[in-house]
C-alpha atoms as a PDB file:
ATOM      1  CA  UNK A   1     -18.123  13.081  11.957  1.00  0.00           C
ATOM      2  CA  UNK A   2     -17.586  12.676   8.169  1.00  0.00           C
ATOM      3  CA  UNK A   3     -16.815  15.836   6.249  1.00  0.00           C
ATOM      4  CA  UNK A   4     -19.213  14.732   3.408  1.00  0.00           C
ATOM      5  CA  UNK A   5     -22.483  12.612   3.506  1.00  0.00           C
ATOM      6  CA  UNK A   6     -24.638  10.589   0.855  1.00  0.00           C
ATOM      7  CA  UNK A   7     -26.208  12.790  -1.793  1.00  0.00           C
ATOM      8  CA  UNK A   8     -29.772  13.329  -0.928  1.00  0.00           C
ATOM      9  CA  UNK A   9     -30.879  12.808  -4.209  1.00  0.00           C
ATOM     10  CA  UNK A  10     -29.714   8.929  -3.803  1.00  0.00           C
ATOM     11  CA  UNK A  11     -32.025   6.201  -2.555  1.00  0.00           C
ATOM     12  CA  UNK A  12     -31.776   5.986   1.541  1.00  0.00           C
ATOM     13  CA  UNK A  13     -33.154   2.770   1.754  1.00  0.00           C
ATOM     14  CA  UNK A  14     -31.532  -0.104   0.686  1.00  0.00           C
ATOM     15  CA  UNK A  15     -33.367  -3.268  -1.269  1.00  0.00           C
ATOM     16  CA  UNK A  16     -34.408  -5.035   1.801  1.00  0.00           C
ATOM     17  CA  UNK A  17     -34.222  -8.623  -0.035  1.00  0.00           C
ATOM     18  CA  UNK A  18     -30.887  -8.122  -0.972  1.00  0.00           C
ATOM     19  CA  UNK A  19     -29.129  -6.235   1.883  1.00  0.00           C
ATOM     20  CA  UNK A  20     -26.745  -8.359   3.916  1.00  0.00           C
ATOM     21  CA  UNK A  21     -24.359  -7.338   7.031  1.00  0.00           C
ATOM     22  CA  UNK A  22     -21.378  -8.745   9.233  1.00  0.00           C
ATOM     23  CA  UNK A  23     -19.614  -8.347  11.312  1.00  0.00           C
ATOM     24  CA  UNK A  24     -16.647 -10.487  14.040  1.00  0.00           C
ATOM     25  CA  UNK A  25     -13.918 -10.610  15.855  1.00  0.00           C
ATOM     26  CA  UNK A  26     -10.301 -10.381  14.718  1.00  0.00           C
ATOM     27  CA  UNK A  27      -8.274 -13.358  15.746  1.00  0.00           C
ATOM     28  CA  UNK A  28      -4.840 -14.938  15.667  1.00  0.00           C
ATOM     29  CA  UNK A  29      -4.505 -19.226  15.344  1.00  0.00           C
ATOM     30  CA  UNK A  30      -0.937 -20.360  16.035  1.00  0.00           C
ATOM     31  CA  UNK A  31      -1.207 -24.228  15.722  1.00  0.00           C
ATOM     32  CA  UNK A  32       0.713 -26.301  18.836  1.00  0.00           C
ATOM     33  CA  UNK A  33       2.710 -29.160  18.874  1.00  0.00           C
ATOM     34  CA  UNK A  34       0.116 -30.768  21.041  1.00  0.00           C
ATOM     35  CA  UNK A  35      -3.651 -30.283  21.571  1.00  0.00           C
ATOM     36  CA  UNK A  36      -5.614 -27.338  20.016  1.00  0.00           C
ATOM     37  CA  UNK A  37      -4.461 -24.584  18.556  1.00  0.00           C
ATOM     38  CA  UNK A  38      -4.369 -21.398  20.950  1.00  0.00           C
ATOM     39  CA  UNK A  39      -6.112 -18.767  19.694  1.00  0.00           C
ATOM     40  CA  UNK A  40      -5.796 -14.730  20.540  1.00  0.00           C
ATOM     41  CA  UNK A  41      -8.012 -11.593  20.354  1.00  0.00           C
ATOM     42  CA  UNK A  42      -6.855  -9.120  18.340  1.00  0.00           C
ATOM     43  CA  UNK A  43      -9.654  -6.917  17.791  1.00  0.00           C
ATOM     44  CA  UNK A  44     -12.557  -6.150  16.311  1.00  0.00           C
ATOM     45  CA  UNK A  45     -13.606  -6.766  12.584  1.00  0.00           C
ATOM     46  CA  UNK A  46     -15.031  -3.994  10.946  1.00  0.00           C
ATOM     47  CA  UNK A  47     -18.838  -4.022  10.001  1.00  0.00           C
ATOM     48  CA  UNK A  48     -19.725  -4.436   6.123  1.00  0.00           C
ATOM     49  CA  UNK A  49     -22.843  -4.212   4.403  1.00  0.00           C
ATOM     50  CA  UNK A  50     -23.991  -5.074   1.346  1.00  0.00           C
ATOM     51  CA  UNK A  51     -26.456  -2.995  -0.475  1.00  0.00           C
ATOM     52  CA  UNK A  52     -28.083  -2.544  -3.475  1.00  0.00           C
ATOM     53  CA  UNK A  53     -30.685   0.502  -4.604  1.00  0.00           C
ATOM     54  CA  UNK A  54     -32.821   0.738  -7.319  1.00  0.00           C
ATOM     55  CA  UNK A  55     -31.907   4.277  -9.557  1.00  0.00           C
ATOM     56  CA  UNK A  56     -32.364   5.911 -12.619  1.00  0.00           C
ATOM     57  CA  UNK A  57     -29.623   6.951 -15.157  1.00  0.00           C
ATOM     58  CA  UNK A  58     -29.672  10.388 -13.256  1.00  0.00           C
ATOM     59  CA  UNK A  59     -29.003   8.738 -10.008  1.00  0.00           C
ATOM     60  CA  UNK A  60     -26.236   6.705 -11.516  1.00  0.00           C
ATOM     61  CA  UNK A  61     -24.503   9.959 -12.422  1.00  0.00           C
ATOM     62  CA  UNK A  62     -24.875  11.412  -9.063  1.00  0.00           C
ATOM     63  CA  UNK A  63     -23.664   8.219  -7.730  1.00  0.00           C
ATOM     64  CA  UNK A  64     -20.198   8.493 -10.008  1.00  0.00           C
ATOM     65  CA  UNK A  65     -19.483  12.142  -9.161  1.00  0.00           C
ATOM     66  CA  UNK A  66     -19.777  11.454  -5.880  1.00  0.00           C
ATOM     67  CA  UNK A  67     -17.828   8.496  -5.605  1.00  0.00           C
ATOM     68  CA  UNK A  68     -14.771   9.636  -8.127  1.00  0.00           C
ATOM     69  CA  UNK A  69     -15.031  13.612  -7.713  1.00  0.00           C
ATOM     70  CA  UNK A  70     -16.373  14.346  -4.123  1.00  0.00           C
ATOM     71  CA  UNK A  71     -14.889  10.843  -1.944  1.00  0.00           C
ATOM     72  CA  UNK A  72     -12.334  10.751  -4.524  1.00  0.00           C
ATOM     73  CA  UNK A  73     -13.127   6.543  -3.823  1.00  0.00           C
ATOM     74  CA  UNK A  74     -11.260   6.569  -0.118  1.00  0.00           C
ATOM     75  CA  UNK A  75     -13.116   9.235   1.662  1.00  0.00           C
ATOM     76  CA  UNK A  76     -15.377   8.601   4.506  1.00  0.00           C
ATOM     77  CA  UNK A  77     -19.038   9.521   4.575  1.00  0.00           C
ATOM     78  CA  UNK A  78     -21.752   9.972   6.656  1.00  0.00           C
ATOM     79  CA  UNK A  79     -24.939   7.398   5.235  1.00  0.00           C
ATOM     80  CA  UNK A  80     -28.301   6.017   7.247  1.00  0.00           C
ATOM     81  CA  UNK A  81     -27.781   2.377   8.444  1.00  0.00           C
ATOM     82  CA  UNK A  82     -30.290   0.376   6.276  1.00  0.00           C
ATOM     83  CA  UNK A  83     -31.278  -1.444   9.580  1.00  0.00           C
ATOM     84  CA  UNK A  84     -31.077   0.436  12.155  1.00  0.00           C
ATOM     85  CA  UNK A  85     -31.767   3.791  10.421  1.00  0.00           C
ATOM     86  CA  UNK A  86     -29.304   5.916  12.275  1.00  0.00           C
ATOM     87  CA  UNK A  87     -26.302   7.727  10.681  1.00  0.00           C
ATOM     88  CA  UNK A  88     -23.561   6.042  10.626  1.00  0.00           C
ATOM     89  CA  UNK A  89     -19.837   6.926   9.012  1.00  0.00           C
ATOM     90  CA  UNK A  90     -19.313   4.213   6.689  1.00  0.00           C
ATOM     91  CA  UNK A  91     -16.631   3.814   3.525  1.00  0.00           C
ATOM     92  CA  UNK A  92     -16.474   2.190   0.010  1.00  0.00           C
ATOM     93  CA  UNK A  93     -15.363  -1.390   0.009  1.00  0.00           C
ATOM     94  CA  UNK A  94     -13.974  -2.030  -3.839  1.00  0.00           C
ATOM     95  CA  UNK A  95     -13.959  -5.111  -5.023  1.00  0.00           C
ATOM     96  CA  UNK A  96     -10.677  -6.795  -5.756  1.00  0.00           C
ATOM     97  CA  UNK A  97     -10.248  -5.779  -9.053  1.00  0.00           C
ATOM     98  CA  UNK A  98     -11.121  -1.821  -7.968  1.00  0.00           C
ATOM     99  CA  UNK A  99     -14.546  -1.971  -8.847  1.00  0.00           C
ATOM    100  CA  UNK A 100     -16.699   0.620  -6.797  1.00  0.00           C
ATOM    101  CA  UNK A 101     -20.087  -1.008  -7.719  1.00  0.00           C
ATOM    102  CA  UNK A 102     -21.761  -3.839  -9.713  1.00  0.00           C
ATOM    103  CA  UNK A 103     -24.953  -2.185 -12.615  1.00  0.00           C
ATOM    104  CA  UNK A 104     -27.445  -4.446 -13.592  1.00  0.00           C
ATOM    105  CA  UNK A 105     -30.341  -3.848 -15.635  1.00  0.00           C
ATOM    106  CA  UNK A 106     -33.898  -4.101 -13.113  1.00  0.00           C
ATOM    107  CA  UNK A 107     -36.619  -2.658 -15.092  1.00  0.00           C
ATOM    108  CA  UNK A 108     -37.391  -0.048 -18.375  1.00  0.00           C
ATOM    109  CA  UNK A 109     -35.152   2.444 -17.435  1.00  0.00           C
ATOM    110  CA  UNK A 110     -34.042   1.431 -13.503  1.00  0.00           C
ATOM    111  CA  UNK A 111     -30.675  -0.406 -12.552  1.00  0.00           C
ATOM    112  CA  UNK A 112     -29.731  -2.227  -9.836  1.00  0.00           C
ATOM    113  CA  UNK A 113     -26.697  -0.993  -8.150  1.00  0.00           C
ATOM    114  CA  UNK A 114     -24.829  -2.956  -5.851  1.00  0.00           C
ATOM    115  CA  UNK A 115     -22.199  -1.835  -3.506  1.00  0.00           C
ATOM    116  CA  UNK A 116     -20.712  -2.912  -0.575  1.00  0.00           C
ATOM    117  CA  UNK A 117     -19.893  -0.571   2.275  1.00  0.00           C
ATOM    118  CA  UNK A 118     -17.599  -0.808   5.391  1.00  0.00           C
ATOM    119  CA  UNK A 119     -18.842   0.776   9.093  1.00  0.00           C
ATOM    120  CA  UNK A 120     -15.735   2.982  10.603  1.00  0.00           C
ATOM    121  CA  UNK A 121     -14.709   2.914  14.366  1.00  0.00           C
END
Protein backbone atom coordinates (compact mmCIF):
# COMPACT_ATOMS: atom_id res chain seq x y z
CA UNK A 1 0.00 0.00 0.00
CA UNK A 2 1.00 3.62 -0.83
CA UNK A 3 2.51 5.62 1.99
CA UNK A 4 0.39 8.71 0.98
CA UNK A 5 -3.15 8.96 -0.64
CA UNK A 6 -5.19 11.76 -2.57
CA UNK A 7 -6.01 14.77 -0.43
CA UNK A 8 -9.54 14.50 0.69
CA UNK A 9 -10.24 17.87 0.03
CA UNK A 10 -9.76 17.01 -3.92
CA UNK A 11 -12.62 15.94 -6.16
CA UNK A 12 -12.98 11.85 -6.02
CA UNK A 13 -14.86 11.62 -8.98
CA UNK A 14 -13.57 12.21 -12.14
CA UNK A 15 -15.58 14.19 -15.18
CA UNK A 16 -17.30 11.20 -16.48
CA UNK A 17 -17.42 12.72 -20.22
CA UNK A 18 -13.95 13.17 -20.29
CA UNK A 19 -12.34 10.22 -18.41
CA UNK A 20 -10.62 7.70 -20.65
CA UNK A 21 -8.57 4.34 -19.69
CA UNK A 22 -6.18 1.61 -21.30
CA UNK A 23 -4.69 -0.68 -20.96
CA UNK A 24 -2.51 -3.98 -23.23
CA UNK A 25 -0.11 -6.19 -23.57
CA UNK A 26 3.62 -5.61 -23.97
CA UNK A 27 5.00 -7.15 -27.10
CA UNK A 28 8.12 -7.71 -29.15
CA UNK A 29 7.83 -7.76 -33.45
CA UNK A 30 11.04 -9.07 -35.02
CA UNK A 31 10.22 -9.00 -38.82
CA UNK A 32 11.34 -12.51 -40.84
CA UNK A 33 12.85 -13.06 -43.94
CA UNK A 34 9.75 -14.91 -44.95
CA UNK A 35 6.07 -14.82 -43.88
CA UNK A 36 4.83 -12.78 -40.85
CA UNK A 37 6.59 -11.32 -38.44
CA UNK A 38 6.83 -13.46 -35.09
CA UNK A 39 5.72 -11.76 -32.36
CA UNK A 40 6.53 -12.36 -28.35
CA UNK A 41 4.88 -11.61 -24.96
CA UNK A 42 6.68 -9.62 -22.88
CA UNK A 43 4.36 -8.49 -20.36
CA UNK A 44 1.85 -6.53 -19.33
CA UNK A 45 1.25 -2.74 -20.14
CA UNK A 46 0.52 -0.71 -17.36
CA UNK A 47 -3.08 0.80 -16.93
CA UNK A 48 -3.46 4.73 -17.58
CA UNK A 49 -6.23 6.92 -17.08
CA UNK A 50 -7.06 10.05 -18.05
CA UNK A 51 -8.89 12.37 -15.82
CA UNK A 52 -9.99 15.61 -15.43
CA UNK A 53 -11.90 17.34 -12.16
CA UNK A 54 -13.57 20.36 -11.88
CA UNK A 55 -11.81 22.68 -8.74
CA UNK A 56 -11.57 25.89 -7.35
CA UNK A 57 -8.38 28.04 -6.96
CA UNK A 58 -8.16 26.43 -3.38
CA UNK A 59 -8.22 23.00 -4.80
CA UNK A 60 -5.61 23.92 -7.34
CA UNK A 61 -3.29 24.78 -4.46
CA UNK A 62 -3.90 21.63 -2.66
CA UNK A 63 -3.40 19.90 -5.86
CA UNK A 64 0.35 21.64 -6.30
CA UNK A 65 1.50 20.95 -2.72
CA UNK A 66 0.64 17.72 -3.05
CA UNK A 67 2.05 16.93 -6.22
CA UNK A 68 5.57 19.03 -5.77
CA UNK A 69 5.88 18.95 -1.77
CA UNK A 70 4.17 15.67 -0.52
CA UNK A 71 4.77 13.04 -3.98
CA UNK A 72 7.62 15.19 -4.68
CA UNK A 73 6.09 14.31 -8.64
CA UNK A 74 7.40 10.38 -8.53
CA UNK A 75 5.75 9.10 -5.47
CA UNK A 76 3.04 6.60 -5.51
CA UNK A 77 -0.41 7.16 -4.07
CA UNK A 78 -3.28 5.56 -3.05
CA UNK A 79 -6.60 7.26 -5.26
CA UNK A 80 -10.38 5.69 -5.95
CA UNK A 81 -10.61 4.17 -9.50
CA UNK A 82 -13.07 6.55 -11.32
CA UNK A 83 -14.78 3.31 -12.66
CA UNK A 84 -14.66 0.88 -10.59
CA UNK A 85 -14.57 2.94 -7.35
CA UNK A 86 -12.09 0.89 -5.43
CA UNK A 87 -8.65 2.13 -4.23
CA UNK A 88 -6.22 1.64 -6.29
CA UNK A 89 -2.22 2.72 -6.10
CA UNK A 90 -1.80 4.74 -9.06
CA UNK A 91 1.21 7.41 -10.14
CA UNK A 92 1.61 10.74 -12.09
CA UNK A 93 2.14 10.31 -15.78
CA UNK A 94 3.94 13.84 -16.97
CA UNK A 95 3.64 14.78 -20.12
CA UNK A 96 6.69 14.88 -22.32
CA UNK A 97 7.74 18.14 -21.69
CA UNK A 98 7.34 17.49 -17.56
CA UNK A 99 4.09 18.87 -17.30
CA UNK A 100 2.10 17.37 -14.25
CA UNK A 101 -1.33 18.68 -15.46
CA UNK A 102 -3.13 20.69 -18.20
CA UNK A 103 -5.58 24.16 -16.38
CA UNK A 104 -8.23 25.35 -18.35
CA UNK A 105 -10.68 27.85 -17.54
CA UNK A 106 -14.56 25.89 -17.04
CA UNK A 107 -16.72 28.36 -15.42
CA UNK A 108 -16.60 31.90 -13.05
CA UNK A 109 -14.16 30.81 -10.82
CA UNK A 110 -13.79 26.69 -11.61
CA UNK A 111 -10.91 25.11 -13.81
CA UNK A 112 -10.65 22.15 -15.48
CA UNK A 113 -7.73 20.12 -14.54
CA UNK A 114 -6.54 17.42 -16.52
CA UNK A 115 -4.12 14.79 -15.57
CA UNK A 116 -3.25 11.60 -16.57
CA UNK A 117 -2.48 8.83 -14.11
CA UNK A 118 -0.72 5.39 -14.38
CA UNK A 119 -2.21 2.05 -12.29
CA UNK A 120 0.96 0.24 -10.42
CA UNK A 121 1.42 -3.63 -10.28
Amino acid sequence: MAAHTWPETLPTSADAHSYSEASGVLTLVTPMDMGPAKMRYRGTRPRTMNVDFIMDNTQIATLETFIITTIRGTARFNFIHPRTQVSIEVRIVPASDGKYFDISHFASDLYKISLSLEQMP
